[in-house]
Protein backbone atom coordinates (compact mmCIF):
# COMPACT_ATOMS: atom_id res chain seq x y z
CA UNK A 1 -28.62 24.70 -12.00
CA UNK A 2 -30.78 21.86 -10.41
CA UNK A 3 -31.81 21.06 -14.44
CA UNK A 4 -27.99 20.27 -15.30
CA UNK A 5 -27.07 19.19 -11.70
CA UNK A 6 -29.90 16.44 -11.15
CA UNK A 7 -30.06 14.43 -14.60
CA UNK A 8 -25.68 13.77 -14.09
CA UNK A 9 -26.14 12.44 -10.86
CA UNK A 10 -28.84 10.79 -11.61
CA UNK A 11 -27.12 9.20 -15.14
CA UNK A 12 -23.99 8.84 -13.34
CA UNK A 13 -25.54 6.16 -10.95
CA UNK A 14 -27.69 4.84 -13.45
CA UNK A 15 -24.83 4.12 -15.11
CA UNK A 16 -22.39 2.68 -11.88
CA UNK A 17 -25.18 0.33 -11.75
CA UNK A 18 -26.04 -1.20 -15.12
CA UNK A 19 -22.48 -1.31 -15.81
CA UNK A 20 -21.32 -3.08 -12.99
CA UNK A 21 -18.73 -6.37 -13.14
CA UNK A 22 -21.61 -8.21 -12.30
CA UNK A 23 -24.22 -7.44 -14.69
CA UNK A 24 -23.26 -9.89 -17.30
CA UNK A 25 -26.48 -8.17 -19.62
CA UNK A 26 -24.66 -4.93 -20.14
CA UNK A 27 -22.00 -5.27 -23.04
CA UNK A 28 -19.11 -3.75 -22.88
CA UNK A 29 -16.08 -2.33 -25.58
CA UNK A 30 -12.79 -1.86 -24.98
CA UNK A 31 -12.34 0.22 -28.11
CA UNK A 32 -12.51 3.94 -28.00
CA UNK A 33 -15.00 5.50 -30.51
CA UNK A 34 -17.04 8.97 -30.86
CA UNK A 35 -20.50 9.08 -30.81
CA UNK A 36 -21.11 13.16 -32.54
CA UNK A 37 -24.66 12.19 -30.86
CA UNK A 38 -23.65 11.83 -27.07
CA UNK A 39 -21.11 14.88 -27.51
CA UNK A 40 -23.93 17.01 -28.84
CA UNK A 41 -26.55 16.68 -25.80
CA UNK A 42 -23.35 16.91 -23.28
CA UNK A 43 -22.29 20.46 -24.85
CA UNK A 44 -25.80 21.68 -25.74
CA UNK A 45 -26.87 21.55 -21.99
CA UNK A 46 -24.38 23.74 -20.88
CA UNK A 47 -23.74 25.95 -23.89
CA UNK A 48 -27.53 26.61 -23.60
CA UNK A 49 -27.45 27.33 -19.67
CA UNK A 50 -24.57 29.92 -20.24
CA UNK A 51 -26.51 31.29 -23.36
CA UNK A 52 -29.55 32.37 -21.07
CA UNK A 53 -28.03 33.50 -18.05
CA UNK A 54 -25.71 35.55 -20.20
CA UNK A 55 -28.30 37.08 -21.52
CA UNK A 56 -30.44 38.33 -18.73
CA UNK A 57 -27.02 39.26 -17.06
CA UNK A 58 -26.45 41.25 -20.33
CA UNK A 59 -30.05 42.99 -20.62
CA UNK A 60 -29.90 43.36 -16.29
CA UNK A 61 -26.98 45.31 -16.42
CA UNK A 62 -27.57 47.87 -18.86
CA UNK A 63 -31.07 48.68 -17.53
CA UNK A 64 -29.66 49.05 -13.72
CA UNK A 65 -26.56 50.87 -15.13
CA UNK A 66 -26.98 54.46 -13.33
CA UNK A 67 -26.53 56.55 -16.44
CA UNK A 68 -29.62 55.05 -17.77
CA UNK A 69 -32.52 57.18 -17.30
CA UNK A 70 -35.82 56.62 -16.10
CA UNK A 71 -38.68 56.99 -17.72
CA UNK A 72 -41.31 59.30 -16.53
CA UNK A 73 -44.09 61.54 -17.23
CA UNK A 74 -42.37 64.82 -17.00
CA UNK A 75 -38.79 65.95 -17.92
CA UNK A 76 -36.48 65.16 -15.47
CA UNK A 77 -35.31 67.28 -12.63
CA UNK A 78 -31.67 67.76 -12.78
CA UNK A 79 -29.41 68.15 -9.25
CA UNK A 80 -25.63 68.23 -8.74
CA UNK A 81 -23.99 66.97 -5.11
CA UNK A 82 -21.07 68.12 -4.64
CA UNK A 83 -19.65 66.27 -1.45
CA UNK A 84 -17.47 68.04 1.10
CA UNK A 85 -16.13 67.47 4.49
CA UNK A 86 -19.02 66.70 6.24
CA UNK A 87 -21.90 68.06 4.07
CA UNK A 88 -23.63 67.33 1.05
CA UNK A 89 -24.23 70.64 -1.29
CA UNK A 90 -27.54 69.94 -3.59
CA UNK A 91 -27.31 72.19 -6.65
CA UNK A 92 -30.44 72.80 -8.69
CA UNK A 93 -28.89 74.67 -12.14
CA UNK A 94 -32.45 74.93 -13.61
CA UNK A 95 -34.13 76.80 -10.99
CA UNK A 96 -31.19 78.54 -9.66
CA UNK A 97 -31.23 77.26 -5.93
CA UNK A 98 -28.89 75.23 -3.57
CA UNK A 99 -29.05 73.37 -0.62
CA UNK A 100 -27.01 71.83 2.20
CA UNK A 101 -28.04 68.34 3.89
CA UNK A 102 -31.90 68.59 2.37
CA UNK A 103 -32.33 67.53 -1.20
CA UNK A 104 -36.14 68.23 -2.25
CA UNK A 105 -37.41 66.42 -5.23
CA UNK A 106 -40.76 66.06 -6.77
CA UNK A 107 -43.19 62.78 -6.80
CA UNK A 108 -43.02 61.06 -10.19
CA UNK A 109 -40.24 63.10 -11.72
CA UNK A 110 -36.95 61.53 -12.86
CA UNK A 111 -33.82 62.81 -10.96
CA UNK A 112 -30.92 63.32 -12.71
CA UNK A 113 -27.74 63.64 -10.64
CA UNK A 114 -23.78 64.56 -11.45
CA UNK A 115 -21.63 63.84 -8.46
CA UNK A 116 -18.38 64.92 -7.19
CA UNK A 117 -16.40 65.54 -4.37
CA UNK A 118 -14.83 68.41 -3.44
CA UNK A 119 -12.53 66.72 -0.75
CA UNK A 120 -11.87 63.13 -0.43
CA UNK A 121 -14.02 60.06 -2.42
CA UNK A 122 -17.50 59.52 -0.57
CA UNK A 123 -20.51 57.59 -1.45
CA UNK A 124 -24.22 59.07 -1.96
CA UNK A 125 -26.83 56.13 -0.85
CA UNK A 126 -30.57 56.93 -0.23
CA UNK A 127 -31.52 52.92 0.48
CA UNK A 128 -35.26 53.44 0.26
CA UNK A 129 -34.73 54.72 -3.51
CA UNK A 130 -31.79 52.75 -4.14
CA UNK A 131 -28.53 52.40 -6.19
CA UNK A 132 -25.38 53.60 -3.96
CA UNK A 133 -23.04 55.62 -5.87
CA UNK A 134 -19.43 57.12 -5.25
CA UNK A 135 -18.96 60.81 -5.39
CA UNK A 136 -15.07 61.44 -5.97
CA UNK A 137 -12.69 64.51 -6.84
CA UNK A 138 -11.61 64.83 -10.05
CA UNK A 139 -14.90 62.56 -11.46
CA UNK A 140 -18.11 63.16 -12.25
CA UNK A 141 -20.24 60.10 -11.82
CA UNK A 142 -24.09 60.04 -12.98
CA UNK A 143 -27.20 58.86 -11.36
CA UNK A 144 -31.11 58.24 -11.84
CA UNK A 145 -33.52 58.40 -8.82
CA UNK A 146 -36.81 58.20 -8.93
CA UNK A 147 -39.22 58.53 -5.88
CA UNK A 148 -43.04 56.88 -6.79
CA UNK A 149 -44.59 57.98 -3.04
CA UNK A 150 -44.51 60.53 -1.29
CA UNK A 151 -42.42 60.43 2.03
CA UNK A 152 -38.91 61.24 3.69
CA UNK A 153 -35.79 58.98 2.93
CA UNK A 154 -33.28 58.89 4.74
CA UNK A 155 -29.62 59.75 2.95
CA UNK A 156 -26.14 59.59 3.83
CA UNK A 157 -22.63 59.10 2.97
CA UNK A 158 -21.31 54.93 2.98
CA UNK A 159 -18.04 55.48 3.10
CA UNK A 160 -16.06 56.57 6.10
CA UNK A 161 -14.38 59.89 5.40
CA UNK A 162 -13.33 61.73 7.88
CA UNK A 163 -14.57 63.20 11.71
CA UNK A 164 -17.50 63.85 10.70
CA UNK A 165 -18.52 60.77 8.51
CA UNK A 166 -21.13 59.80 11.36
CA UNK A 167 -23.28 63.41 10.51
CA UNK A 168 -23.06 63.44 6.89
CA UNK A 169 -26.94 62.68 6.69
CA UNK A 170 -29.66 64.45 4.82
CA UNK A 171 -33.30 63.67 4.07
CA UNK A 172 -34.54 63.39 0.51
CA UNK A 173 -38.01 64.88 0.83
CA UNK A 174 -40.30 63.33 -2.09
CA UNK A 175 -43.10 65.82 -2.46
CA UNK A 176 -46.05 66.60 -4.81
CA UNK A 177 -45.01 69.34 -7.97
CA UNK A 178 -46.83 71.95 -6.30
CA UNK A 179 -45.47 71.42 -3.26
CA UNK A 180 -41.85 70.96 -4.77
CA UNK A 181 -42.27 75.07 -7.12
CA UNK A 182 -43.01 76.02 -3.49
CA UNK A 183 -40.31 75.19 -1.97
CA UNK A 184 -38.09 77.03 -4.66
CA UNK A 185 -39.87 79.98 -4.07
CA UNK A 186 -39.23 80.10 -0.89
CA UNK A 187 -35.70 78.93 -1.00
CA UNK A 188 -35.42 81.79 -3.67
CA UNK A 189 -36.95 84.59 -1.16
CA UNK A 190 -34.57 83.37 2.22
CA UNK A 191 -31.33 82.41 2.94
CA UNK A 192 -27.93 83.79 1.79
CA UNK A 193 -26.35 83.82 -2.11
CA UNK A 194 -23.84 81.08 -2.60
CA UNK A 195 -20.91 83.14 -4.20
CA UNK A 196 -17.72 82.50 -4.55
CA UNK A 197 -17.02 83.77 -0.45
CA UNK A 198 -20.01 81.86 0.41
CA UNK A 199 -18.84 78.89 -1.29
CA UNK A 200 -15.70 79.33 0.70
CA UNK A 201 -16.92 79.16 3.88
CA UNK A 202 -19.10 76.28 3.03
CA UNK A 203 -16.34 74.05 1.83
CA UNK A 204 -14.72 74.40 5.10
CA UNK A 205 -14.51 71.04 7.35
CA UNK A 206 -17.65 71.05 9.80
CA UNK A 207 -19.82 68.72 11.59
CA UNK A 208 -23.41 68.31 11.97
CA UNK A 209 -24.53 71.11 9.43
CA UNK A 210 -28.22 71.93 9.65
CA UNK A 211 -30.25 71.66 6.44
CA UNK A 212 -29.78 75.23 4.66
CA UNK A 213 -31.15 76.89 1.42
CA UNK A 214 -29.49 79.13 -1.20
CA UNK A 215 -31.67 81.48 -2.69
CA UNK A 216 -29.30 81.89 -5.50
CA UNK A 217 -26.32 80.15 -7.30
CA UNK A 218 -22.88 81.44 -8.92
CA UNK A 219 -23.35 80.26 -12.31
CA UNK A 220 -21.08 77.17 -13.47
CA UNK A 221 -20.00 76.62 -9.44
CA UNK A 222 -20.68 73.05 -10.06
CA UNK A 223 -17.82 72.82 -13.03
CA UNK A 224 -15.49 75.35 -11.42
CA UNK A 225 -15.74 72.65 -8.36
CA UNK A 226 -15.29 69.72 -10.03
CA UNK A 227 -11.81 72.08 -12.33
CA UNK A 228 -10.63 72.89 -8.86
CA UNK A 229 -10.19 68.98 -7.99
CA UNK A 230 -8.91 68.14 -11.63
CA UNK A 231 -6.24 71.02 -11.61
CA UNK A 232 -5.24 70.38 -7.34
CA UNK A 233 -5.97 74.01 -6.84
CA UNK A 234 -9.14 73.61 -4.59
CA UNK A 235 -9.28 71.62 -1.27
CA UNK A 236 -8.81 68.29 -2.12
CA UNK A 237 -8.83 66.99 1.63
CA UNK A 238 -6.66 64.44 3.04
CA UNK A 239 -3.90 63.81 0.50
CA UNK A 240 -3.35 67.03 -1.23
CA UNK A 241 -3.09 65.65 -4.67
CA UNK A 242 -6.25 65.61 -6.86
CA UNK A 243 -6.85 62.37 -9.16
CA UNK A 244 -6.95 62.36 -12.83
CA UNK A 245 -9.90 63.27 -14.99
CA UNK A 246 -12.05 60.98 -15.91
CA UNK A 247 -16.02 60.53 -16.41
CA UNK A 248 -18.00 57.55 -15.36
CA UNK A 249 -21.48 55.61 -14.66
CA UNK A 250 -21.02 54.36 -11.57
């Protein structure tokens, strides 16, 4: 702004001064004219400054939309959250595995996310890999993570929601492949089924919820969730009333 801001103040004194009362050199007319010249360097400036940052506003916006995805190496790992009252459910379709307040994801590897909410509207934010997001019934918002290091990052919900808002935490664990299959294994060989009864009891309002693996998934349960918010037949949470369908970004 300083390129547009500094040259008018500094032509607007320039010219308080030379055409002062005094300064009997400087000629003045009393008739109005157009000069296409003057016009054109007063519009250009401008018109060019809104040009540029238009653009890189434009280009910005669709590569830090949240349904753009990453690029990476390998394909990317797909994971549906499913928020409820005061948990987040991590849903892995393609390896068949869930789990509650512990979402395991592999160094390098795009993460592709769907979020909803089984209850009331939340918001998913891991700061140290970025880009908050709202999880809400009746929606299914999208979402591209991807963790470069190694390490543990902190999640939670940003949005109050409830008694329980202050425990909704989990930690994303970014670990190497091998380290990531092995954790599926294992999540495959302990734990409990999440059925439809097991789903039940899990979508009941608690507090604090230790992480927990399922070593297996009811097929579809993250569509039947997200039908149960859009038709006002599942628990919708505080309200009753489930919002209309709709899809979205972010």
């Amino acid at each position: 702004m300083l390129v547009v801001v500094i040259p008018v103040i500094v032509a607007t004194l320039a010219f308080a001064w030379w055409y002062r009362a005094s300064n009997t050199r400087a000629t003045r007319s009393l008739d109005e004219s157009y000069e296409g010249r003057v016009e054109f360097v007063v519009w250009s400036i401008p018109a060019l400054t809104v040009i540029l940052l238009g653009g890189v506003i434009w280009i910005g916006s669709h590569q830090l939309d949240p349904r753009t995805p990453i690029p990476g190496k390998s394909d990317p790992l797909r994971v549906d959250v499913v928020a409820l009252d005061w948990k987040w459910l991590f849903i892995y379709p393609d390896q068949g595995v869930a789990s509650v307040n512990q979402l395991v994801i592999p160094v390098g590897t795009p993460v592709e996310f769907r979020l909803t909410s089984a209850t009331v509207m939340n918001s998913f934010f891991v700061p140290q890999l970025g880009s908050q997001i709202y999880a809400m019934g009746g929606m299914i918002t999208h979402l591209h993570l991807l963790a470069d290091n190694p390490g543990e990052y902190p999640g939670f919900s940003a949005m109050f929601s409830g008694d329980g808002f202050s425990d909704m935490r989990f930690i994303a664990k970014a670990v190497p492949a091998d380290d990531f299959n092995a954790w599926v294994e294992q999540a495959r060989g302990t734990g409990s089924a999440l059925d439809d009864a097991g789903y039940a009891e899990l979508a009941k309002p608690s507090k604090a919820v230790p992480p927990t693996t399922y070593r297996s998934v009811e097929p579809k349960l993250f569509e039947r969730i997200f039908d149960q918010t859009t038709t006002g037949s599942g628990n919708t949470g505080i309200g009753g009333s489930a919002p209309p369908i709709h899809h979205a970004g972010g």
